[in-house]
N, C-alpha and C. Protein backbone atom coordinates (compact mmCIF):
# COMPACT_ATOMS: atom_id res chain seq x y z
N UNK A 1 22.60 -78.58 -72.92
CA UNK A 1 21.33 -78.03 -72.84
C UNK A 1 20.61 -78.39 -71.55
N UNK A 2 20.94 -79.51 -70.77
CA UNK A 2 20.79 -80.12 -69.73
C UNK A 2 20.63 -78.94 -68.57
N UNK A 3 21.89 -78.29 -69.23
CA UNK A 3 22.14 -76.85 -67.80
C UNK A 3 21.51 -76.27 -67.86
N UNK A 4 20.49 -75.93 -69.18
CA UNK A 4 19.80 -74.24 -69.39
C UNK A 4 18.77 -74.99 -68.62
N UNK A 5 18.03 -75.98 -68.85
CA UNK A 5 17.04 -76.64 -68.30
C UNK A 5 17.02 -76.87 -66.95
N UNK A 6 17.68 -77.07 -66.84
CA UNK A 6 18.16 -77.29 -65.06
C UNK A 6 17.76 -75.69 -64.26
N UNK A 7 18.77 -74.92 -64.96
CA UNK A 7 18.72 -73.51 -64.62
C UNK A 7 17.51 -72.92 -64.63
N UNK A 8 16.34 -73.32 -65.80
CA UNK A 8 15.08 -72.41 -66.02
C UNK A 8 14.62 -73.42 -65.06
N UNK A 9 14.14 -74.68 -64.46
CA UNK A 9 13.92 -74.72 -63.72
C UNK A 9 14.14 -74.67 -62.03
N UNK A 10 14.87 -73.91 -61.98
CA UNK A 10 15.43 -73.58 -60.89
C UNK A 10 14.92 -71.96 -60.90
N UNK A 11 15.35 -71.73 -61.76
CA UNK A 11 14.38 -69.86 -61.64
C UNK A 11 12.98 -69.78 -61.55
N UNK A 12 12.54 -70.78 -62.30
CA UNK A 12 10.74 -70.86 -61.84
C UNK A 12 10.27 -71.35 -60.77
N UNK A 13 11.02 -72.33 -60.32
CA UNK A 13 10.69 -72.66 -58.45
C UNK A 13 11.42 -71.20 -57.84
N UNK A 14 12.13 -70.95 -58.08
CA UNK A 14 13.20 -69.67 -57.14
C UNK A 14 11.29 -68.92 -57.28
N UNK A 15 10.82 -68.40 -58.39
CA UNK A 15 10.00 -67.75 -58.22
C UNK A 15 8.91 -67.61 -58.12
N UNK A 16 8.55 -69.43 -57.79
CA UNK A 16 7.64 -69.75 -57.58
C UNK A 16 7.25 -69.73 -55.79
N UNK A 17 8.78 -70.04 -55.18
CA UNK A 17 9.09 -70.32 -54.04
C UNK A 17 8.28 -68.38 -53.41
N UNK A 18 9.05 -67.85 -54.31
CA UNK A 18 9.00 -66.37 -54.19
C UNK A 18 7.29 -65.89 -53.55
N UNK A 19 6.17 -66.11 -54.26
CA UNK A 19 4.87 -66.25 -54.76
C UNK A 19 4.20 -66.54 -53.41
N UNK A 20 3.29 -65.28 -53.20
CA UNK A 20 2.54 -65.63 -52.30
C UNK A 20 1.58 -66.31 -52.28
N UNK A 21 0.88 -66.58 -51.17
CA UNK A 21 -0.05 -67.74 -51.48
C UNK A 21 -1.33 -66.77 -51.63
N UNK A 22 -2.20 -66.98 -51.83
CA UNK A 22 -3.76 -66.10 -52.35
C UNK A 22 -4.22 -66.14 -51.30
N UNK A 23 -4.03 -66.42 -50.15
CA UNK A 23 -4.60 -65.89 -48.92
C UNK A 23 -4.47 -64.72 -48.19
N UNK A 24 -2.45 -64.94 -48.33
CA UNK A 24 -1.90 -63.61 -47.78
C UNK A 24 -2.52 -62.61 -48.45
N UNK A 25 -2.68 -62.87 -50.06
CA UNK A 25 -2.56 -61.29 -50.71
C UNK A 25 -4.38 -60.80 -50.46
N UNK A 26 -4.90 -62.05 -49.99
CA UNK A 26 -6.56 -61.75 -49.38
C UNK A 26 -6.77 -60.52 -48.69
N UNK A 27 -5.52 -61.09 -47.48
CA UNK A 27 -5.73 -60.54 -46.04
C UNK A 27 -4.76 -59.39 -46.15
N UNK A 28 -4.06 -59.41 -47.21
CA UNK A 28 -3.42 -57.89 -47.24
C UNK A 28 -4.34 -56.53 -48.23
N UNK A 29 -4.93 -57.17 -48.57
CA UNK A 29 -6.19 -56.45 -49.69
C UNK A 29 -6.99 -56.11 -48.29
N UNK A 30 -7.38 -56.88 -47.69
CA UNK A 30 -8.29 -56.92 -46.59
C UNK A 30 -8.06 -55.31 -45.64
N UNK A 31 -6.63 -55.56 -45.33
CA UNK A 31 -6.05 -54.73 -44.44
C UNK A 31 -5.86 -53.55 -45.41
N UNK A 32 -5.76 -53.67 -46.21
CA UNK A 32 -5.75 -52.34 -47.35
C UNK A 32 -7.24 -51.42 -47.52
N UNK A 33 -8.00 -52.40 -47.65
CA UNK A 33 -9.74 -51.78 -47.91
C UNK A 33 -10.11 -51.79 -46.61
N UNK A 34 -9.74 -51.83 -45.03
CA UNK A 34 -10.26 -51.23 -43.81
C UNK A 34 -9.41 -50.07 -43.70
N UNK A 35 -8.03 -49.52 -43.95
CA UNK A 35 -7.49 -48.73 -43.90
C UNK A 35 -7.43 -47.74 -44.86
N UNK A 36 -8.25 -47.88 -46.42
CA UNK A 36 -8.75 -47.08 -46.81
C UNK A 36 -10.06 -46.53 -46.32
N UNK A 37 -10.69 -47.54 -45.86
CA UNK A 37 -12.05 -47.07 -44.85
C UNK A 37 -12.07 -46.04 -43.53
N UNK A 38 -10.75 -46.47 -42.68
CA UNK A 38 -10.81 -45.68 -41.76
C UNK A 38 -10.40 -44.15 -42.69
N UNK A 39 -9.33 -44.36 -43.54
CA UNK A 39 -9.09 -43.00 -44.15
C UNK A 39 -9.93 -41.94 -44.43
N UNK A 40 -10.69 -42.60 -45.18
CA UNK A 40 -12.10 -42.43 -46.12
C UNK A 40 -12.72 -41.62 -44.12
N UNK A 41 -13.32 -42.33 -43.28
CA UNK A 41 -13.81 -42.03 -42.57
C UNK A 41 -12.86 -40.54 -41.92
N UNK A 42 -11.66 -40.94 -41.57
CA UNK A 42 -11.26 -39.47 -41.12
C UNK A 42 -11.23 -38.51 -41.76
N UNK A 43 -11.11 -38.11 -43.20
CA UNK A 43 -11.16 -37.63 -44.35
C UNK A 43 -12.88 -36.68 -44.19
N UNK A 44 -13.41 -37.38 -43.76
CA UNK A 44 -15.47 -36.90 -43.84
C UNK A 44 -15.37 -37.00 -42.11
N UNK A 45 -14.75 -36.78 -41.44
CA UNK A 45 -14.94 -36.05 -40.34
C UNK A 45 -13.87 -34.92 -39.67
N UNK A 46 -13.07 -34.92 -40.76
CA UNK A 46 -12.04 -33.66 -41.00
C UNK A 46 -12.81 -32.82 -41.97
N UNK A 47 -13.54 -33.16 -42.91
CA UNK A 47 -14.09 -32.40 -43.95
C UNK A 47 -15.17 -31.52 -43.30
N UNK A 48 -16.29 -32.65 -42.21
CA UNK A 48 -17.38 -31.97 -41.23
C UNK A 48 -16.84 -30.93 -39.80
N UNK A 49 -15.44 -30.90 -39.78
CA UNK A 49 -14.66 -30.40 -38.43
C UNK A 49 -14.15 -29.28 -38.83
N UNK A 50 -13.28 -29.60 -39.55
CA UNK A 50 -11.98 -28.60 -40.36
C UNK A 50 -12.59 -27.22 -40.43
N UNK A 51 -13.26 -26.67 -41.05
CA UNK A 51 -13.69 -25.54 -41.67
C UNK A 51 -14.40 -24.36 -39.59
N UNK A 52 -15.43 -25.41 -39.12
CA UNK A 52 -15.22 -24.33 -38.13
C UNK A 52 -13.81 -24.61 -37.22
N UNK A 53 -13.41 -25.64 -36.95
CA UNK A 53 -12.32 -25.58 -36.26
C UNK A 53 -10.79 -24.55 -36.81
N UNK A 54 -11.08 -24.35 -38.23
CA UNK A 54 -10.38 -23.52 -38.71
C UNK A 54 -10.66 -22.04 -38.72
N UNK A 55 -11.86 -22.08 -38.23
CA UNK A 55 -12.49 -20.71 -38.16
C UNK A 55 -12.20 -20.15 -36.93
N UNK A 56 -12.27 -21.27 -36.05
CA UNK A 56 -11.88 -20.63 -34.73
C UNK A 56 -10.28 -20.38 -34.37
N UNK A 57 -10.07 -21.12 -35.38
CA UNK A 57 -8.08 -20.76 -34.78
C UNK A 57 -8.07 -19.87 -35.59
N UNK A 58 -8.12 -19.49 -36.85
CA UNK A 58 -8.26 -17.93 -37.39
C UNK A 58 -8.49 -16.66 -36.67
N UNK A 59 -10.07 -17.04 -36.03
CA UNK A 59 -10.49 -15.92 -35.05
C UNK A 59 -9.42 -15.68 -33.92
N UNK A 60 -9.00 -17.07 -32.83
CA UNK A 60 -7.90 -16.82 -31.84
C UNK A 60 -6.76 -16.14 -32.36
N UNK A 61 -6.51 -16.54 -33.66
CA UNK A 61 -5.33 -16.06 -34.21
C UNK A 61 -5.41 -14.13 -34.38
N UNK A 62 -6.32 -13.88 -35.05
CA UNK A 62 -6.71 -12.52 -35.09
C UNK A 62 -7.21 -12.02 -33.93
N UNK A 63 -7.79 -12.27 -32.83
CA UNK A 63 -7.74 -12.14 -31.76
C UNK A 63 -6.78 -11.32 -31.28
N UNK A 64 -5.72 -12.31 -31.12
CA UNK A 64 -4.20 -12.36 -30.39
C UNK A 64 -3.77 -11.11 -31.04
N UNK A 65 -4.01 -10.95 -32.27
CA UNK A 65 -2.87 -9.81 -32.86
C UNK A 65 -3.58 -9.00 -33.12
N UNK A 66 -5.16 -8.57 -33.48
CA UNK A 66 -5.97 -7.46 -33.17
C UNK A 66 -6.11 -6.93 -32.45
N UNK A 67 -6.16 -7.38 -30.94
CA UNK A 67 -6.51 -6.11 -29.49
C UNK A 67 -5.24 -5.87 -29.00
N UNK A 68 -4.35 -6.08 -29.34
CA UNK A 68 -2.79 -5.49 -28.93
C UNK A 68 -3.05 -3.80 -30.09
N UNK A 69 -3.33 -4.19 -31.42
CA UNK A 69 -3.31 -3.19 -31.94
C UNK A 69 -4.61 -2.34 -31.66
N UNK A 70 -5.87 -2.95 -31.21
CA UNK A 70 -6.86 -2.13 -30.94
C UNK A 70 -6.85 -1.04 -29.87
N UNK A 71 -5.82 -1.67 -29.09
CA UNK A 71 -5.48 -1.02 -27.53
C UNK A 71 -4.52 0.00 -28.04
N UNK A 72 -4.13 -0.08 -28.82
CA UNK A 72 -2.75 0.91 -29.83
C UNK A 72 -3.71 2.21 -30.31
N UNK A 73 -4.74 1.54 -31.46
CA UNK A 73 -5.52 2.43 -31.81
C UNK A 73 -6.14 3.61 -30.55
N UNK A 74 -6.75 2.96 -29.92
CA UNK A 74 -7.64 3.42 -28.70
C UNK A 74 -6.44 4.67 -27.68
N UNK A 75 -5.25 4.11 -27.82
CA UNK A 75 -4.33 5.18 -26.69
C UNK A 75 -4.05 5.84 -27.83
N UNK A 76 -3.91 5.85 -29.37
CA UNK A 76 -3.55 6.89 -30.22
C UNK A 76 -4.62 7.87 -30.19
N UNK A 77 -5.52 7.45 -30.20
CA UNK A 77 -6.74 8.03 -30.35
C UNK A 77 -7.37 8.96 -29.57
N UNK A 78 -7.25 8.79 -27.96
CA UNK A 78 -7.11 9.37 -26.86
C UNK A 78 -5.77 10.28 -27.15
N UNK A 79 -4.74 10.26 -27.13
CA UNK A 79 -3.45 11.25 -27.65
C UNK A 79 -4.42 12.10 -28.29
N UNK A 80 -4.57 11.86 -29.26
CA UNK A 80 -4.82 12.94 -30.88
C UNK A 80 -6.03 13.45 -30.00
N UNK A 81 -7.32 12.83 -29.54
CA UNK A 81 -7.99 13.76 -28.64
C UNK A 81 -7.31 14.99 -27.43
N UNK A 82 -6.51 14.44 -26.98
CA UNK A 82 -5.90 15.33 -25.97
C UNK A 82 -5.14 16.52 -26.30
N UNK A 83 -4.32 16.02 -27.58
CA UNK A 83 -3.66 17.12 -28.22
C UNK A 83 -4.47 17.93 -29.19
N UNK A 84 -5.80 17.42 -29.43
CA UNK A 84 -6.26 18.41 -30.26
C UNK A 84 -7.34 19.50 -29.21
N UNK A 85 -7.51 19.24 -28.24
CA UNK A 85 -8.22 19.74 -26.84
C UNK A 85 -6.75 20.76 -26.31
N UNK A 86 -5.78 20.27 -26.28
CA UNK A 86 -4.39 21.24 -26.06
C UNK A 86 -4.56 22.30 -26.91
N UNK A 87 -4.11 21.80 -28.18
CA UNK A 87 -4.38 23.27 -29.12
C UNK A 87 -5.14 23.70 -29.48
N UNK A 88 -6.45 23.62 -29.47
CA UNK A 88 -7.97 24.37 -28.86
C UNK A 88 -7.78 25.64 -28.03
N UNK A 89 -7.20 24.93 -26.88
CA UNK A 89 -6.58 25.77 -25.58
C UNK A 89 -5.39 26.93 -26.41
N UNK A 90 -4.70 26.37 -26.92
CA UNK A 90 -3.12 27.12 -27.15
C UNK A 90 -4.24 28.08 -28.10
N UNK A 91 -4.71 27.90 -29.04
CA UNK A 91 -5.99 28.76 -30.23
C UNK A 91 -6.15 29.88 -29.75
N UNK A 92 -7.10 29.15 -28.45
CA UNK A 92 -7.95 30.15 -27.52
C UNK A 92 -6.68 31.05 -26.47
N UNK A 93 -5.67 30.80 -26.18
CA UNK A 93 -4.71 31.77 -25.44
C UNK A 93 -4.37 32.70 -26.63
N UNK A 94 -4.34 32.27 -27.79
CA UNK A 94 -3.48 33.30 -28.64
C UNK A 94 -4.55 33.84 -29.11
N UNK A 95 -5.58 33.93 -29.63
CA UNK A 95 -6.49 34.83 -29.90
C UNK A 95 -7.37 35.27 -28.87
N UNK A 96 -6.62 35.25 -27.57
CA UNK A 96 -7.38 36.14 -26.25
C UNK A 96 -5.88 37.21 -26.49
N UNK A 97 -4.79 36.64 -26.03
CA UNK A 97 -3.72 37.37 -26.09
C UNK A 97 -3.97 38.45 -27.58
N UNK A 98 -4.05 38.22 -29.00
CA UNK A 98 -4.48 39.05 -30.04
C UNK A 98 -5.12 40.28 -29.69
N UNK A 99 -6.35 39.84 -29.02
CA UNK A 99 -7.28 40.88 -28.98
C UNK A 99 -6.85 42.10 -27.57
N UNK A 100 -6.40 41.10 -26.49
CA UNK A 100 -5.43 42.26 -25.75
C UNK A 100 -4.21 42.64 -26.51
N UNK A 101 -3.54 42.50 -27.68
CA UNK A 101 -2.23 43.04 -28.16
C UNK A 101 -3.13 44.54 -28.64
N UNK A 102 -4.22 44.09 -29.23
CA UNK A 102 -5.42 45.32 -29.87
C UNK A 102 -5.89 46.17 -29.58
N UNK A 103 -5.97 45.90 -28.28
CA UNK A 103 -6.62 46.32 -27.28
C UNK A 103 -5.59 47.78 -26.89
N UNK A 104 -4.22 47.24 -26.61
CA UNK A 104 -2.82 47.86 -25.91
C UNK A 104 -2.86 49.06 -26.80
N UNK A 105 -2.94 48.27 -28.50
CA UNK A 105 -2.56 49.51 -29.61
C UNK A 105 -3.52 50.42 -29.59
N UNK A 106 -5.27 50.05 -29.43
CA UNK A 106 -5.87 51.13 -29.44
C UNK A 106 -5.68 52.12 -28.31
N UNK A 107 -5.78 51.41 -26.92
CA UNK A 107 -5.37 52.63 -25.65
C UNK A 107 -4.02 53.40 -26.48
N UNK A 108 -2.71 52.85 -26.85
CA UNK A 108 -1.52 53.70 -27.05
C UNK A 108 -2.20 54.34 -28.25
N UNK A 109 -2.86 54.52 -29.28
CA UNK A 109 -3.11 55.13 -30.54
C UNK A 109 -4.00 56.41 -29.92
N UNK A 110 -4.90 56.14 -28.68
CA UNK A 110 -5.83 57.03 -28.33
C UNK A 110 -5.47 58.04 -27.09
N UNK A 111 -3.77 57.27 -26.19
CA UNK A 111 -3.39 58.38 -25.44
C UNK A 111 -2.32 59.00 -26.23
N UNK A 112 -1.73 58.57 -27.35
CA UNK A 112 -0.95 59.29 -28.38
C UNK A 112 -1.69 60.52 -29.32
N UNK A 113 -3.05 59.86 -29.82
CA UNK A 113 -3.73 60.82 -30.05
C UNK A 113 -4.41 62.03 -29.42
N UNK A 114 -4.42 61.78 -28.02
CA UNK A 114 -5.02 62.66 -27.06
C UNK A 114 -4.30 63.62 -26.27
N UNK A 115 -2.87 63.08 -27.00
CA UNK A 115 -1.70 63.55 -26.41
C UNK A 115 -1.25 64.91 -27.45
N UNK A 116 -1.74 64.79 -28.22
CA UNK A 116 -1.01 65.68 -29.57
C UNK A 116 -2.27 66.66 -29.12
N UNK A 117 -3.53 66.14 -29.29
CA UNK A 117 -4.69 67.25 -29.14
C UNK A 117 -4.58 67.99 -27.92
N UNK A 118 -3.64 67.76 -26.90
CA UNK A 118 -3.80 68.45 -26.09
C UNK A 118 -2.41 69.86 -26.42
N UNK A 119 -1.43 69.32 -26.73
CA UNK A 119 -0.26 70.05 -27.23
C UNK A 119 -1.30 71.00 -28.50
N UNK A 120 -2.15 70.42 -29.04
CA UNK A 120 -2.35 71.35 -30.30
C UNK A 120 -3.29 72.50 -29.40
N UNK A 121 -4.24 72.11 -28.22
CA UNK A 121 -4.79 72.97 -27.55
C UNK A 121 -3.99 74.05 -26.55
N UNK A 122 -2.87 73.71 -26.20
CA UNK A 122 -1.91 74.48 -25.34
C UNK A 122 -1.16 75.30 -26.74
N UNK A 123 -0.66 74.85 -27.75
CA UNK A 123 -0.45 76.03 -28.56
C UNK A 123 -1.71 77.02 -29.12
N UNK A 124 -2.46 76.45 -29.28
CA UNK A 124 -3.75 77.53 -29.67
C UNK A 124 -4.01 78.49 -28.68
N UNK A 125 -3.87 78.06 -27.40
CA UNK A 125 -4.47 79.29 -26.31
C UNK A 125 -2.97 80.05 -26.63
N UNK A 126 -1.86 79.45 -26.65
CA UNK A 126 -0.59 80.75 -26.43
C UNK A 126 -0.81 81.49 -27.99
N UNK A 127 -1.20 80.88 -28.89
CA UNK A 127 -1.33 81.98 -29.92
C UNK A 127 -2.40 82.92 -29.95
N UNK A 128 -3.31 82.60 -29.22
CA UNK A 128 -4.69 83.31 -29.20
C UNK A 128 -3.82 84.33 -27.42
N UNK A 129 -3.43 83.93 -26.94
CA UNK A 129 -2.47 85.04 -25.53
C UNK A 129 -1.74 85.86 -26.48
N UNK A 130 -0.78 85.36 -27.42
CA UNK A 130 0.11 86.35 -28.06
C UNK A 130 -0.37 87.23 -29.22
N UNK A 131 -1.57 86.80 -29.56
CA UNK A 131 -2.61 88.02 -30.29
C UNK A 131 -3.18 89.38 -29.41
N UNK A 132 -3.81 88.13 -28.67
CA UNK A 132 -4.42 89.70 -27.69
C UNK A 132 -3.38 90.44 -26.83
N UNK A 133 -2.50 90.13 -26.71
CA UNK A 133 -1.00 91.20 -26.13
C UNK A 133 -0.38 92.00 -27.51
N UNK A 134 -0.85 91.68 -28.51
CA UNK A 134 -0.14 92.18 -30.12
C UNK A 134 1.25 91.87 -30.24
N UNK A 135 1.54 90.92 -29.70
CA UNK A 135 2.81 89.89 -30.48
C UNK A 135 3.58 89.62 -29.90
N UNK A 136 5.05 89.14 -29.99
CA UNK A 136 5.48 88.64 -28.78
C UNK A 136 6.96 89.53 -28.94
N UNK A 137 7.96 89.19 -28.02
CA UNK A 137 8.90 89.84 -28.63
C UNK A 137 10.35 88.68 -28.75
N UNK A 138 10.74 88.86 -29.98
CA UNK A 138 11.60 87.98 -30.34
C UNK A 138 13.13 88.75 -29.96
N UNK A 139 13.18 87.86 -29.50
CA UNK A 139 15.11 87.87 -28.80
C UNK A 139 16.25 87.12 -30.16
N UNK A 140 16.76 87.78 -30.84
CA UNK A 140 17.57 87.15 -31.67
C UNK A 140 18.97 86.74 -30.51
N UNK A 141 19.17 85.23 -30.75
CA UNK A 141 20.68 84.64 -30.15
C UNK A 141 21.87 85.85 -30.02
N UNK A 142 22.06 86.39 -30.60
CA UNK A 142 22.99 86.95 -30.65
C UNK A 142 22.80 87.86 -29.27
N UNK A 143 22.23 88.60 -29.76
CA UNK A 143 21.69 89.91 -28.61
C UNK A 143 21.79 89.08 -26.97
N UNK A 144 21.27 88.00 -26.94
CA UNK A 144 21.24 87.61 -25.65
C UNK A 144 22.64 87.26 -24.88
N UNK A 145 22.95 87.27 -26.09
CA UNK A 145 24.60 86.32 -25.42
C UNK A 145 25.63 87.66 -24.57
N UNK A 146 26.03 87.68 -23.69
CA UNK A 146 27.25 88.39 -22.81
C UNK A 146 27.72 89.28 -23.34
N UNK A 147 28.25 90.26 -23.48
CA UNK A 147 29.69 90.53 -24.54
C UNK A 147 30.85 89.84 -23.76
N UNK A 148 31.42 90.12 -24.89
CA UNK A 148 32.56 89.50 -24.88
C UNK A 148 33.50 90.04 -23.71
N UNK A 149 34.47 89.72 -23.06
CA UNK A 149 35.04 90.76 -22.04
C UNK A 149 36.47 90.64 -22.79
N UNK A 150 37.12 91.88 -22.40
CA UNK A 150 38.71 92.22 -23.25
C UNK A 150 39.41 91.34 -22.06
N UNK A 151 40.24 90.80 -22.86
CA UNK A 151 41.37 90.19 -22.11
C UNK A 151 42.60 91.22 -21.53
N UNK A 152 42.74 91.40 -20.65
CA UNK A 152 43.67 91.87 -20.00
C UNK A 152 43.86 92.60 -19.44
């Protein structure tokens, strides 16, 4: 029993030996509650910082990647103006061109028409000539043609 005794006291110095002294664990408490302090302190001047300093790298951030696309918008925008000022133009050629296509059909409808009235006036005077002479004289095909000559 000598040994167990021996042994337990030997484990209680081992862990007594172990055992800091109440100063260290003072000055390590010590160093613990200034370094929760400074924490504590950067913590409430990250808390008073953070929010606009985060505002402003947000803004730089959107910045950076907004006027690349604003400058996008702005030359699309100019395009779609230009091309809609183009076909304005192209509008305006084809409904100038329309009204001269209209134009073409009425002159051709009115020298076509003026064309027949004149044929209908050149037959009226020869029928109103072949009245007052009392008629005309008709040549049947036959009669006009050669005779025939005998072979031989």
């Amino acid at each position: 029993m000598d040994d167990a005794v021996e042994r337990a006291r030997e484990r209680i110095q081992a862990a007594a030996s172990g055992r800091t002294e109440p100063a260290a664990v003072d000055a390590a408490l010590e160093r613990a509650r200034e370094q929760v302090e400074a924490l504590a302190a950067a913590a409430a001047e990250l808390e008073s910082t953070l929010p606009s300093r985060l505002g402003d790298a947000v803004q730089d951030g959107l910045r950076d990647q907004v006027l690349p696309v604003a400058r996008n918008l702005a030359e699309i925008r100019g395009l779609m103006n230009q091309l809609i000022r183009r076909l304005e133009r192209v509008e305006g050629d084809l409904l100038a061109e329309r009204h001269a296509r209209v134009d073409d059909l009425a002159l051709l409808v009115d020298l076509v028409t003026n064309g027949w009235r004149s044929v209908e006036q050149r037959l009226e005077r020869l029928e109103e000539k072949l009245e007052q002479r009392g008629g005309a004289v008709v040549y049947r095909m036959e009669e006009r043609r050669p005779p025939e000559q005998s072979a031989g």
